[in-house]
PDB file of N, CA and C in Angstrom:
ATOM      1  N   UNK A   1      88.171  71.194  53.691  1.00  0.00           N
ATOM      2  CA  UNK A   1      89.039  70.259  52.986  1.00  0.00           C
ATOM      3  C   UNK A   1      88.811  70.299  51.484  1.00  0.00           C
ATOM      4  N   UNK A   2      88.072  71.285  51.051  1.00  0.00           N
ATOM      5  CA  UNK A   2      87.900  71.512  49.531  1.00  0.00           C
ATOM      6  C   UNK A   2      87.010  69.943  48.812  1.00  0.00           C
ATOM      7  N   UNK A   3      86.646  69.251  49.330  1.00  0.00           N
ATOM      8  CA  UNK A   3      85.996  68.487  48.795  1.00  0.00           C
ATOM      9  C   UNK A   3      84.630  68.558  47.886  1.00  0.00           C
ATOM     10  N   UNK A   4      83.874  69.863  48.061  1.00  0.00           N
ATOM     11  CA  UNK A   4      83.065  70.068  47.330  1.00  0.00           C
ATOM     12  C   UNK A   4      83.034  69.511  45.995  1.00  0.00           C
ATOM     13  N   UNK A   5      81.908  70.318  44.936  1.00  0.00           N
ATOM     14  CA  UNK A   5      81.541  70.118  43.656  1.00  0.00           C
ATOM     15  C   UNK A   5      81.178  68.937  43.568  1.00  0.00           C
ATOM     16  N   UNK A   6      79.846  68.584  44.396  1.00  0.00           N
ATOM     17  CA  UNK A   6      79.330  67.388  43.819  1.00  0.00           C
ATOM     18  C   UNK A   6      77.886  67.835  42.822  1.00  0.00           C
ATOM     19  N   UNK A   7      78.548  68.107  41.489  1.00  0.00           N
ATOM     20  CA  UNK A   7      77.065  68.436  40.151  1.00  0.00           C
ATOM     21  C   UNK A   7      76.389  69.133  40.356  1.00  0.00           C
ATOM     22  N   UNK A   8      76.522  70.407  41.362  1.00  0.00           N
ATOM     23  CA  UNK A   8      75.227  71.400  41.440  1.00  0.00           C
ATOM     24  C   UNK A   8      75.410  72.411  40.404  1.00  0.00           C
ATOM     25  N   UNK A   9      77.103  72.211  39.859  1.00  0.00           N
ATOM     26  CA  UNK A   9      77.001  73.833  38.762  1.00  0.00           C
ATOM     27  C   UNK A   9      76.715  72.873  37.449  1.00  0.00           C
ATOM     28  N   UNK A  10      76.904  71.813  37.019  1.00  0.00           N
ATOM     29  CA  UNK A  10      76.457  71.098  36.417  1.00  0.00           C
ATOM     30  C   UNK A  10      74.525  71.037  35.774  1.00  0.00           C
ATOM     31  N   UNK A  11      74.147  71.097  36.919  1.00  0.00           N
ATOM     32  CA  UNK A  11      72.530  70.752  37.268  1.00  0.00           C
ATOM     33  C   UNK A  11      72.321  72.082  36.640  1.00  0.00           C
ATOM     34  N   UNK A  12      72.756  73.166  37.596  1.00  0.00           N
ATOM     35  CA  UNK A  12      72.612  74.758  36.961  1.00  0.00           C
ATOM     36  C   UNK A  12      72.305  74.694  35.662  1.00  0.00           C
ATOM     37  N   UNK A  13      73.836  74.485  35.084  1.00  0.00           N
ATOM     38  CA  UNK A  13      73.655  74.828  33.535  1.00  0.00           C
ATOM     39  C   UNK A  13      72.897  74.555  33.096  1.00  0.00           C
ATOM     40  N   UNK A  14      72.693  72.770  32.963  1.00  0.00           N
ATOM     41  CA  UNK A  14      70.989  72.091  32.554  1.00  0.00           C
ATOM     42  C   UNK A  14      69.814  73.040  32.184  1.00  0.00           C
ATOM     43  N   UNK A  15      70.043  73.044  33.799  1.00  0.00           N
ATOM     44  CA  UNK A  15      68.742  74.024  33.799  1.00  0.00           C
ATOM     45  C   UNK A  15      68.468  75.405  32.957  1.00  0.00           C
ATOM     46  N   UNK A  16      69.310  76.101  33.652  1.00  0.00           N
ATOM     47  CA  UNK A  16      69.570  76.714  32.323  1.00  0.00           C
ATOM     48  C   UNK A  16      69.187  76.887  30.896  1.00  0.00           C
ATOM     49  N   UNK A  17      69.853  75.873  30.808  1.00  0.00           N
ATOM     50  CA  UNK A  17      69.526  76.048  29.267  1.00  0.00           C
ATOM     51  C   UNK A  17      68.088  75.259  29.026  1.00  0.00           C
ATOM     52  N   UNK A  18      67.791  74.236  29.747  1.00  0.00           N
ATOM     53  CA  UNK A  18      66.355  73.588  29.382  1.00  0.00           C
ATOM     54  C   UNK A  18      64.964  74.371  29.657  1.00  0.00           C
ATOM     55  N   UNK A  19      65.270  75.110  31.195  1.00  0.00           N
ATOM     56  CA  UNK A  19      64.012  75.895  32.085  1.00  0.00           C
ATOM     57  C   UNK A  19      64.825  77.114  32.507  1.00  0.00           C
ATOM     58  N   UNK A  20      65.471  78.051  31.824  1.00  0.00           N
ATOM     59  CA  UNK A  20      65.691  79.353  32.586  1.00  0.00           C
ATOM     60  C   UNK A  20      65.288  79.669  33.492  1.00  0.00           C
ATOM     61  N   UNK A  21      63.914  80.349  33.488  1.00  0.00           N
ATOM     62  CA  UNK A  21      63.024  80.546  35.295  1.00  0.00           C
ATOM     63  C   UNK A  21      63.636  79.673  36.218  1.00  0.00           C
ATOM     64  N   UNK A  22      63.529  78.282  36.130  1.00  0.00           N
ATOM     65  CA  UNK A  22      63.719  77.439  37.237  1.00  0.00           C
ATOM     66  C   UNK A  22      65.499  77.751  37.507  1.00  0.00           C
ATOM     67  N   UNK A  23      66.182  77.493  36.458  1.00  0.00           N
ATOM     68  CA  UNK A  23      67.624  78.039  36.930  1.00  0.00           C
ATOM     69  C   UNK A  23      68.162  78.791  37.570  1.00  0.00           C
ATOM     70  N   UNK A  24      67.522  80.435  37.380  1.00  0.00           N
ATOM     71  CA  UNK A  24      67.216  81.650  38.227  1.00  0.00           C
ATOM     72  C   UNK A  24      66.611  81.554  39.030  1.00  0.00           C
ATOM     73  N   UNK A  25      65.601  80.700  39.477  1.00  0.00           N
ATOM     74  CA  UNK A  25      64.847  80.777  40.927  1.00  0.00           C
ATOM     75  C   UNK A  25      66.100  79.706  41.927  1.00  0.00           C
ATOM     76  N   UNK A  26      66.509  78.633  41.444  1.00  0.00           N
ATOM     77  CA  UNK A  26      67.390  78.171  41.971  1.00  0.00           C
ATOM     78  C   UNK A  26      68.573  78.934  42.871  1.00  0.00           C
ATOM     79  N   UNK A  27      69.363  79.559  41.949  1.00  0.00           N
ATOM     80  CA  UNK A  27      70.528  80.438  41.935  1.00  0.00           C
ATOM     81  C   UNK A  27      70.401  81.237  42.712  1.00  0.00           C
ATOM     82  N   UNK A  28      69.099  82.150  42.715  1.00  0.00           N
ATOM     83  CA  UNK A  28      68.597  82.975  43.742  1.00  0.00           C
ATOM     84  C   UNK A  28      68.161  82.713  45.212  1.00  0.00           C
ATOM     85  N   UNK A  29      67.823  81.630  45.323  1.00  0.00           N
ATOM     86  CA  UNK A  29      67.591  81.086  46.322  1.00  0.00           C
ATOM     87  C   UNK A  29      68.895  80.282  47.235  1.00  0.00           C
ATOM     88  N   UNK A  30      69.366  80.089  46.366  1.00  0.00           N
ATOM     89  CA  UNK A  30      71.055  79.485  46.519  1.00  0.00           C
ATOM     90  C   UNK A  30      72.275  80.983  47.763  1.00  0.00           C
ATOM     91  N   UNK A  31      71.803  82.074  46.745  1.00  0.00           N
ATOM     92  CA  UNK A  31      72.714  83.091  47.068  1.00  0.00           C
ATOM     93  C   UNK A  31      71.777  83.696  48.360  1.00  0.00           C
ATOM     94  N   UNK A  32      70.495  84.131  48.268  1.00  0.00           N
ATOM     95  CA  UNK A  32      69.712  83.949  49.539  1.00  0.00           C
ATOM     96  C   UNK A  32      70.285  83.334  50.964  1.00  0.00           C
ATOM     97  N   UNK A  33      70.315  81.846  50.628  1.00  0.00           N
ATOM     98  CA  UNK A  33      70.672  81.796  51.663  1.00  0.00           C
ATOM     99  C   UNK A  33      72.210  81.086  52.077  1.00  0.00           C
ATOM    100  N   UNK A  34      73.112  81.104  51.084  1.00  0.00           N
ATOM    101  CA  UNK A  34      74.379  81.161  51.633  1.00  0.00           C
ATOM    102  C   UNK A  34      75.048  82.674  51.956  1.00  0.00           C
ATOM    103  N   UNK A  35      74.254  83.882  51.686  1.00  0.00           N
ATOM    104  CA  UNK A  35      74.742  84.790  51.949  1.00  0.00           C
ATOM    105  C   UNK A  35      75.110  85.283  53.588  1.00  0.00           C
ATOM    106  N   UNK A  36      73.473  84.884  54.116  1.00  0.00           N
ATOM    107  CA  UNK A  36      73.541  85.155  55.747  1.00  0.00           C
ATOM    108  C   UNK A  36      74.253  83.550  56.040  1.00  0.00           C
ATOM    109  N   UNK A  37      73.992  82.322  56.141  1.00  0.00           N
ATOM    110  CA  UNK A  37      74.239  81.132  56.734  1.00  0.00           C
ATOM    111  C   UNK A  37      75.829  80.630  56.323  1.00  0.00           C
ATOM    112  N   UNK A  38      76.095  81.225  55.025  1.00  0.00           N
ATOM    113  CA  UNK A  38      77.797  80.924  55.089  1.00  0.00           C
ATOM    114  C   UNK A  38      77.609  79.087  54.321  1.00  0.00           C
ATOM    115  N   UNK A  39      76.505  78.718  54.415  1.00  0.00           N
ATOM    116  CA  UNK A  39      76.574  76.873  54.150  1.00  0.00           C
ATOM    117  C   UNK A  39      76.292  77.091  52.708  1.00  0.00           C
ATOM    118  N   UNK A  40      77.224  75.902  51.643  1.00  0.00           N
ATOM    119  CA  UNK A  40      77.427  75.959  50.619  1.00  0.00           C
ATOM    120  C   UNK A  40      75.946  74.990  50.686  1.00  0.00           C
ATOM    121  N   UNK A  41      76.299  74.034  50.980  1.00  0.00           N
ATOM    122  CA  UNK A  41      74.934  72.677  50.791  1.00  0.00           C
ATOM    123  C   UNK A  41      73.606  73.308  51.395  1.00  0.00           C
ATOM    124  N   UNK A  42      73.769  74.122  52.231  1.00  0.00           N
ATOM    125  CA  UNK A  42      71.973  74.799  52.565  1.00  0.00           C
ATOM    126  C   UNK A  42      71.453  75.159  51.082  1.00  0.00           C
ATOM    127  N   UNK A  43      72.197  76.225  50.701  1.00  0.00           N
ATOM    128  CA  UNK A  43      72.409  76.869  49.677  1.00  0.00           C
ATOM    129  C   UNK A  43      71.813  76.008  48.307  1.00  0.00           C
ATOM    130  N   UNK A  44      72.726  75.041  47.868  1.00  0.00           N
ATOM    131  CA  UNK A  44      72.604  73.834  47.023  1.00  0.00           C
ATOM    132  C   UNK A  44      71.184  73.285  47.163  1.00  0.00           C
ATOM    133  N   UNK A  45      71.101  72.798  48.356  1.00  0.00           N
ATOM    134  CA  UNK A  45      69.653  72.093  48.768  1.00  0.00           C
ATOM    135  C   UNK A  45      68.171  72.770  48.114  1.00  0.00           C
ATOM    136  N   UNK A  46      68.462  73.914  48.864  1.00  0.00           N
ATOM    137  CA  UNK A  46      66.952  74.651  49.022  1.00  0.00           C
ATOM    138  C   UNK A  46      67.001  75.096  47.543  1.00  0.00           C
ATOM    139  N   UNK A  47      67.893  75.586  46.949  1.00  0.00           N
ATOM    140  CA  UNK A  47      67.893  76.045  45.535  1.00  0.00           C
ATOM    141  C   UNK A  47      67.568  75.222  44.815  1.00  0.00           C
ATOM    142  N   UNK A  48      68.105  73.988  44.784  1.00  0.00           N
ATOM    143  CA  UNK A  48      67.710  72.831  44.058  1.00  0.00           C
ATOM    144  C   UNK A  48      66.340  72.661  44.041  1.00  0.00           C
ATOM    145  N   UNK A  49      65.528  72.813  45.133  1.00  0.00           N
ATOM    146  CA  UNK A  49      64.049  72.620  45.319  1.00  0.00           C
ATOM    147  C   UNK A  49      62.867  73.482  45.045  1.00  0.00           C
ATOM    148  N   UNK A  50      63.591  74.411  44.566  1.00  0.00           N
ATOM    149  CA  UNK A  50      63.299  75.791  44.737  1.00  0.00           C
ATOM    150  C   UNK A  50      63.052  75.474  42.965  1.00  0.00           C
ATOM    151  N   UNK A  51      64.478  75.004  42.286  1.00  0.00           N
ATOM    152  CA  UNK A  51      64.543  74.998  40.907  1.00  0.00           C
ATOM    153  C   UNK A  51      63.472  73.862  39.893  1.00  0.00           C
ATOM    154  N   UNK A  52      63.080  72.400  41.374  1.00  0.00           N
ATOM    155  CA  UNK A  52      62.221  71.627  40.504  1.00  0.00           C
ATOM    156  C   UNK A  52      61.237  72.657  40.598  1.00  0.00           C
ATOM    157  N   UNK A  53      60.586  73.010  41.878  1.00  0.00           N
ATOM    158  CA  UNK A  53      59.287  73.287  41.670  1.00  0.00           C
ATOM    159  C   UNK A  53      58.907  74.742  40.607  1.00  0.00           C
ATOM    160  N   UNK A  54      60.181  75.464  40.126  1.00  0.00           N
ATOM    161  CA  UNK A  54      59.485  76.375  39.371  1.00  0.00           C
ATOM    162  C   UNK A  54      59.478  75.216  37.774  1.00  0.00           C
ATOM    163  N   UNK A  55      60.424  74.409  38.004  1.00  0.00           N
ATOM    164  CA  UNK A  55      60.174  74.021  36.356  1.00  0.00           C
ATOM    165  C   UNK A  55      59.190  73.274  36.354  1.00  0.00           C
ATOM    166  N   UNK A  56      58.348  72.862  37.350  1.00  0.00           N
ATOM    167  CA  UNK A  56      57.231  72.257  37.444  1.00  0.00           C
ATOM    168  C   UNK A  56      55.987  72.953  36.406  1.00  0.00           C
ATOM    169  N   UNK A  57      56.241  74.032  36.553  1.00  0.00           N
ATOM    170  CA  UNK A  57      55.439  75.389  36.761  1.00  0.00           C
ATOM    171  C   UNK A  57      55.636  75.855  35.356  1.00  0.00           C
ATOM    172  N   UNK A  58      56.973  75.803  34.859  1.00  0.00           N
ATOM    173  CA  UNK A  58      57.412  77.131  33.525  1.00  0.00           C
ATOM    174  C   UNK A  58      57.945  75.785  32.558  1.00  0.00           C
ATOM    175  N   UNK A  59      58.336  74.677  32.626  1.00  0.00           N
ATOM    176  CA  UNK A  59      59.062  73.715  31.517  1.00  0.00           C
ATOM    177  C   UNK A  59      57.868  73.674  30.682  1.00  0.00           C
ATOM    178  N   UNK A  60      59.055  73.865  29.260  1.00  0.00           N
ATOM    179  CA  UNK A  60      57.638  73.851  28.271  1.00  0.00           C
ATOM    180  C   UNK A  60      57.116  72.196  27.400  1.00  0.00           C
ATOM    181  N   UNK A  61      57.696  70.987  28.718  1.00  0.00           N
ATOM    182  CA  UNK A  61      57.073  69.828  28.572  1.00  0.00           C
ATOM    183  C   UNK A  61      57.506  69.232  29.632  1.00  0.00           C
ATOM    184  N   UNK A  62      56.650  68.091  30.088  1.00  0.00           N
ATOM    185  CA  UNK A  62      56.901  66.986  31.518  1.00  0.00           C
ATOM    186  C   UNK A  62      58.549  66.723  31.572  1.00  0.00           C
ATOM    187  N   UNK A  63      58.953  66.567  30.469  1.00  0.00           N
ATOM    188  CA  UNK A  63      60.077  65.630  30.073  1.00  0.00           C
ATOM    189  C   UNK A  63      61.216  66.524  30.851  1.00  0.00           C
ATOM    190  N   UNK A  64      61.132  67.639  30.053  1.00  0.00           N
ATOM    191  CA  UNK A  64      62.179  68.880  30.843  1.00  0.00           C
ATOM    192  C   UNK A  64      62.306  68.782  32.458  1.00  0.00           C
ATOM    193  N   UNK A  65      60.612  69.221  32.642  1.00  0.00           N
ATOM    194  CA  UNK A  65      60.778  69.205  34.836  1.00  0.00           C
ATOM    195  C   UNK A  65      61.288  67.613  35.180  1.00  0.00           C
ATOM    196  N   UNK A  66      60.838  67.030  34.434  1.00  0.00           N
ATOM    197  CA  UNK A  66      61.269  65.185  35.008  1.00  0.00           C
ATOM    198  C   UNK A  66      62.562  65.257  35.050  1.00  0.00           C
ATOM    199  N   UNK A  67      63.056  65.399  33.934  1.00  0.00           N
ATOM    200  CA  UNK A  67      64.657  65.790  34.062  1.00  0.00           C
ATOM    201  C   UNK A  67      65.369  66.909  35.313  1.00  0.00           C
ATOM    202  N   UNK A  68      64.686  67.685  35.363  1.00  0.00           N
ATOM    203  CA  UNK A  68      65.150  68.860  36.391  1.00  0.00           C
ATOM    204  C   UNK A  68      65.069  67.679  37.755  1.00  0.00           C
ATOM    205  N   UNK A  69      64.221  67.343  38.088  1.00  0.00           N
ATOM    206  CA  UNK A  69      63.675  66.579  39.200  1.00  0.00           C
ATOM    207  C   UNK A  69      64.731  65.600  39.618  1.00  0.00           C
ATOM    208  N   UNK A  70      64.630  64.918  38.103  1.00  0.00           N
ATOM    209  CA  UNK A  70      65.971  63.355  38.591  1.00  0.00           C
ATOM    210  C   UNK A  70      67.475  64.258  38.407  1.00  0.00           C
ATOM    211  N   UNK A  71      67.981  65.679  38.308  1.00  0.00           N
ATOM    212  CA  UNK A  71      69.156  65.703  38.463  1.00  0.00           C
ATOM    213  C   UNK A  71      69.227  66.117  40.221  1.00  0.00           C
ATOM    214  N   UNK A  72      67.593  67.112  40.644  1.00  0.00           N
ATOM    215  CA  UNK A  72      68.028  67.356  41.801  1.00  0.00           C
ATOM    216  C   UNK A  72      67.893  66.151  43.271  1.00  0.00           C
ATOM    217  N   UNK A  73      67.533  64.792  42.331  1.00  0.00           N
ATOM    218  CA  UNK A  73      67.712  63.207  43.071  1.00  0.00           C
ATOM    219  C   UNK A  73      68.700  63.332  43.135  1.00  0.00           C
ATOM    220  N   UNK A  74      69.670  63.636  42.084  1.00  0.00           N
ATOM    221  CA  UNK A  74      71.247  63.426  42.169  1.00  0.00           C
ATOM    222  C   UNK A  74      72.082  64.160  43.577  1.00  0.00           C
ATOM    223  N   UNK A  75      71.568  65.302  42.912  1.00  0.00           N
ATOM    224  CA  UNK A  75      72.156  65.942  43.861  1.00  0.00           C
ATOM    225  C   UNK A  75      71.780  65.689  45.368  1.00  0.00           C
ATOM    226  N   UNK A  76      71.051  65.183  46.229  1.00  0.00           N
ATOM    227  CA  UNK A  76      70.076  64.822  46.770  1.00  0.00           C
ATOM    228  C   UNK A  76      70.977  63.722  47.783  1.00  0.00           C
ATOM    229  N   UNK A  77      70.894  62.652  46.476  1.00  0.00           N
ATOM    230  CA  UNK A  77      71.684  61.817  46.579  1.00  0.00           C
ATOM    231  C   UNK A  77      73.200  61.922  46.943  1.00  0.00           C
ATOM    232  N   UNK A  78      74.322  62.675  46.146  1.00  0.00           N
ATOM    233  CA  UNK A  78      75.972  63.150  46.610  1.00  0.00           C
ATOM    234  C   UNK A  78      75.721  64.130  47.866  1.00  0.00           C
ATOM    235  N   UNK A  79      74.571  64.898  48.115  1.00  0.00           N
ATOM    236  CA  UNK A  79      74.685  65.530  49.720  1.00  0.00           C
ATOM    237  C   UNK A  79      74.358  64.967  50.828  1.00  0.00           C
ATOM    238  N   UNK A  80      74.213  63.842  50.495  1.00  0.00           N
ATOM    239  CA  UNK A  80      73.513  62.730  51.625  1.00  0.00           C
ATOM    240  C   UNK A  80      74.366  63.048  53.105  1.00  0.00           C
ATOM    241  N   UNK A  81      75.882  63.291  53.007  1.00  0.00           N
ATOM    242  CA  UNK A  81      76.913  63.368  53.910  1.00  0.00           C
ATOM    243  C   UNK A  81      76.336  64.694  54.493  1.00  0.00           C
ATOM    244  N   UNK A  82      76.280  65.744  53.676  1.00  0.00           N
ATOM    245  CA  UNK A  82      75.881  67.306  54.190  1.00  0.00           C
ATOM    246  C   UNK A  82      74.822  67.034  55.040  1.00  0.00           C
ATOM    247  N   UNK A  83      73.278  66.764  54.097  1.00  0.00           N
ATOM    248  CA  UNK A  83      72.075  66.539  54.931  1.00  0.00           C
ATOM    249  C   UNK A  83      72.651  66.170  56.390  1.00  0.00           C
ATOM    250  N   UNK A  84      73.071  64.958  56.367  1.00  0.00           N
ATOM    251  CA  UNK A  84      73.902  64.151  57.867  1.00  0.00           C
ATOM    252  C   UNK A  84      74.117  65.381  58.598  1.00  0.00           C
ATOM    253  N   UNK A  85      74.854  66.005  58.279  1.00  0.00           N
ATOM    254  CA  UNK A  85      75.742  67.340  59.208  1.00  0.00           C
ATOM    255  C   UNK A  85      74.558  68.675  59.343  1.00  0.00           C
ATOM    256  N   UNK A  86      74.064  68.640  57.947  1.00  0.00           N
ATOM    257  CA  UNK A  86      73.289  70.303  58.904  1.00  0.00           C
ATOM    258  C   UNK A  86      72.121  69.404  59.937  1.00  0.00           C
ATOM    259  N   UNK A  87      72.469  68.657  59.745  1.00  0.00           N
ATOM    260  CA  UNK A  87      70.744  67.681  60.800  1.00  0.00           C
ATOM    261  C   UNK A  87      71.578  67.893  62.048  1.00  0.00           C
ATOM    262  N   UNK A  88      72.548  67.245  62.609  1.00  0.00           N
ATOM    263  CA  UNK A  88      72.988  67.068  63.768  1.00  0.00           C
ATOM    264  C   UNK A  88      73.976  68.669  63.772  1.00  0.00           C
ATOM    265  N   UNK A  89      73.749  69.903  62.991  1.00  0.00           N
ATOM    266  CA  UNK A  89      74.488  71.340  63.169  1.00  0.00           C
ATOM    267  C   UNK A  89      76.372  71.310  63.306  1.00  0.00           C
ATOM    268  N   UNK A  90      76.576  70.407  62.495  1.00  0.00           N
ATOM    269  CA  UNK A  90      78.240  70.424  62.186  1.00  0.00           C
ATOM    270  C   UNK A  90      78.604  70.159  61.003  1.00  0.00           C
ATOM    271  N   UNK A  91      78.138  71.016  60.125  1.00  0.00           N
ATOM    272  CA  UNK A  91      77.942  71.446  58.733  1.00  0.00           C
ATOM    273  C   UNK A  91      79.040  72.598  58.582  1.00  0.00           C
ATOM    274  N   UNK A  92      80.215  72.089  58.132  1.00  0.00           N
ATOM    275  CA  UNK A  92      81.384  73.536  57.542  1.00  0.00           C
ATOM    276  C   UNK A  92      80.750  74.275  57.504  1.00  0.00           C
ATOM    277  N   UNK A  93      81.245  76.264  57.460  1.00  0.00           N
ATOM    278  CA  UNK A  93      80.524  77.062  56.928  1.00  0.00           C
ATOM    279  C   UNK A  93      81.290  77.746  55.474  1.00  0.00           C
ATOM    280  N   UNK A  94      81.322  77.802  54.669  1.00  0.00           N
ATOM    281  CA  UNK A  94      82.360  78.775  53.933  1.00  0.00           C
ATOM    282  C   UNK A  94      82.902  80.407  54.281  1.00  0.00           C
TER     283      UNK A  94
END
Protein backbone atom coordinates (compact mmCIF):
# COMPACT_ATOMS: atom_id res chain seq x y z
CA UNK A 1 0.00 0.00 0.00
CA UNK A 2 3.06 2.30 -0.40
CA UNK A 3 2.86 3.56 3.02
CA UNK A 4 6.41 3.49 3.80
CA UNK A 5 9.11 6.33 4.51
CA UNK A 6 8.88 6.60 8.00
CA UNK A 7 12.66 8.86 8.51
CA UNK A 8 15.07 6.12 7.79
CA UNK A 9 16.54 8.08 4.59
CA UNK A 10 16.33 11.03 6.72
CA UNK A 11 18.36 9.35 9.77
CA UNK A 12 20.83 8.15 6.83
CA UNK A 13 21.72 11.45 5.76
CA UNK A 14 22.30 12.63 9.48
CA UNK A 15 24.39 10.20 9.77
CA UNK A 16 26.10 10.73 7.15
CA UNK A 17 27.11 13.68 7.39
CA UNK A 18 27.71 13.64 11.36
CA UNK A 19 29.42 9.75 11.58
CA UNK A 20 30.14 8.48 7.99
CA UNK A 21 31.40 4.91 9.23
CA UNK A 22 28.22 4.52 11.13
CA UNK A 23 26.11 5.62 7.96
CA UNK A 24 27.95 3.02 5.79
CA UNK A 25 27.79 0.31 8.29
CA UNK A 26 24.08 1.03 8.47
CA UNK A 27 23.36 1.06 4.67
CA UNK A 28 25.34 -2.00 4.36
CA UNK A 29 23.72 -3.86 6.63
CA UNK A 30 20.37 -2.51 5.38
CA UNK A 31 21.17 -3.89 1.70
CA UNK A 32 22.57 -7.22 3.40
CA UNK A 33 19.69 -8.05 4.45
CA UNK A 34 16.86 -6.79 2.32
CA UNK A 35 18.63 -8.32 -0.49
CA UNK A 36 17.94 -12.15 0.41
CA UNK A 37 14.64 -11.35 2.88
CA UNK A 38 12.89 -8.85 0.41
CA UNK A 39 11.71 -6.84 4.06
CA UNK A 40 12.19 -3.13 3.81
CA UNK A 41 11.82 -2.74 7.90
CA UNK A 42 14.25 -5.90 8.61
CA UNK A 43 16.49 -3.98 6.58
CA UNK A 44 15.75 -0.45 8.37
CA UNK A 45 15.90 -2.14 11.82
CA UNK A 46 19.10 -4.05 11.90
CA UNK A 47 20.88 -1.21 9.95
CA UNK A 48 19.75 1.25 12.23
CA UNK A 49 21.49 -0.78 15.04
CA UNK A 50 24.14 -1.64 13.25
CA UNK A 51 24.56 2.39 12.62
CA UNK A 52 24.29 3.38 16.60
CA UNK A 53 26.70 0.93 17.56
CA UNK A 54 29.44 1.88 15.03
CA UNK A 55 28.94 5.62 15.96
CA UNK A 56 29.36 4.52 19.36
CA UNK A 57 32.72 3.48 18.32
CA UNK A 58 33.90 6.24 15.42
CA UNK A 59 31.68 9.74 16.53
CA UNK A 60 34.17 12.19 17.14
CA UNK A 61 32.01 13.26 20.43
CA UNK A 62 29.11 11.65 22.83
CA UNK A 63 26.84 14.30 21.46
CA UNK A 64 27.03 12.97 17.75
CA UNK A 65 26.36 8.92 18.84
CA UNK A 66 23.56 10.40 21.38
CA UNK A 67 22.09 11.92 18.51
CA UNK A 68 22.54 8.85 16.18
CA UNK A 69 20.90 6.80 19.08
CA UNK A 70 17.73 9.16 19.72
CA UNK A 71 17.06 9.25 15.82
CA UNK A 72 17.29 5.37 15.72
CA UNK A 73 14.46 5.70 19.01
CA UNK A 74 12.65 7.37 16.31
CA UNK A 75 12.78 5.17 14.03
CA UNK A 76 12.19 2.45 16.53
CA UNK A 77 9.41 4.16 17.54
CA UNK A 78 7.34 4.79 13.61
CA UNK A 79 8.21 0.80 13.08
CA UNK A 80 6.47 -0.17 16.05
CA UNK A 81 3.56 -1.52 13.43
CA UNK A 82 6.46 -3.51 11.37
CA UNK A 83 8.20 -4.91 14.63
CA UNK A 84 4.25 -6.14 15.32
CA UNK A 85 4.32 -8.02 11.88
CA UNK A 86 7.85 -9.51 11.45
CA UNK A 87 7.13 -10.91 15.25
CA UNK A 88 3.93 -12.71 14.39
CA UNK A 89 5.75 -13.36 10.25
CA UNK A 90 3.15 -11.14 8.20
CA UNK A 91 5.51 -8.53 7.38
CA UNK A 92 5.00 -7.32 3.39
CA UNK A 93 7.94 -8.32 1.42
CA UNK A 94 9.09 -5.80 -1.34
Amino acid sequence: RLRGGKGVATALGVAAVLVPWAALAGAGVYLALVLPFRMSSLGSLFGGFAAVAVAWVTARSHEEALLISFLFALVLWTHRGNIRRLITRSERRV
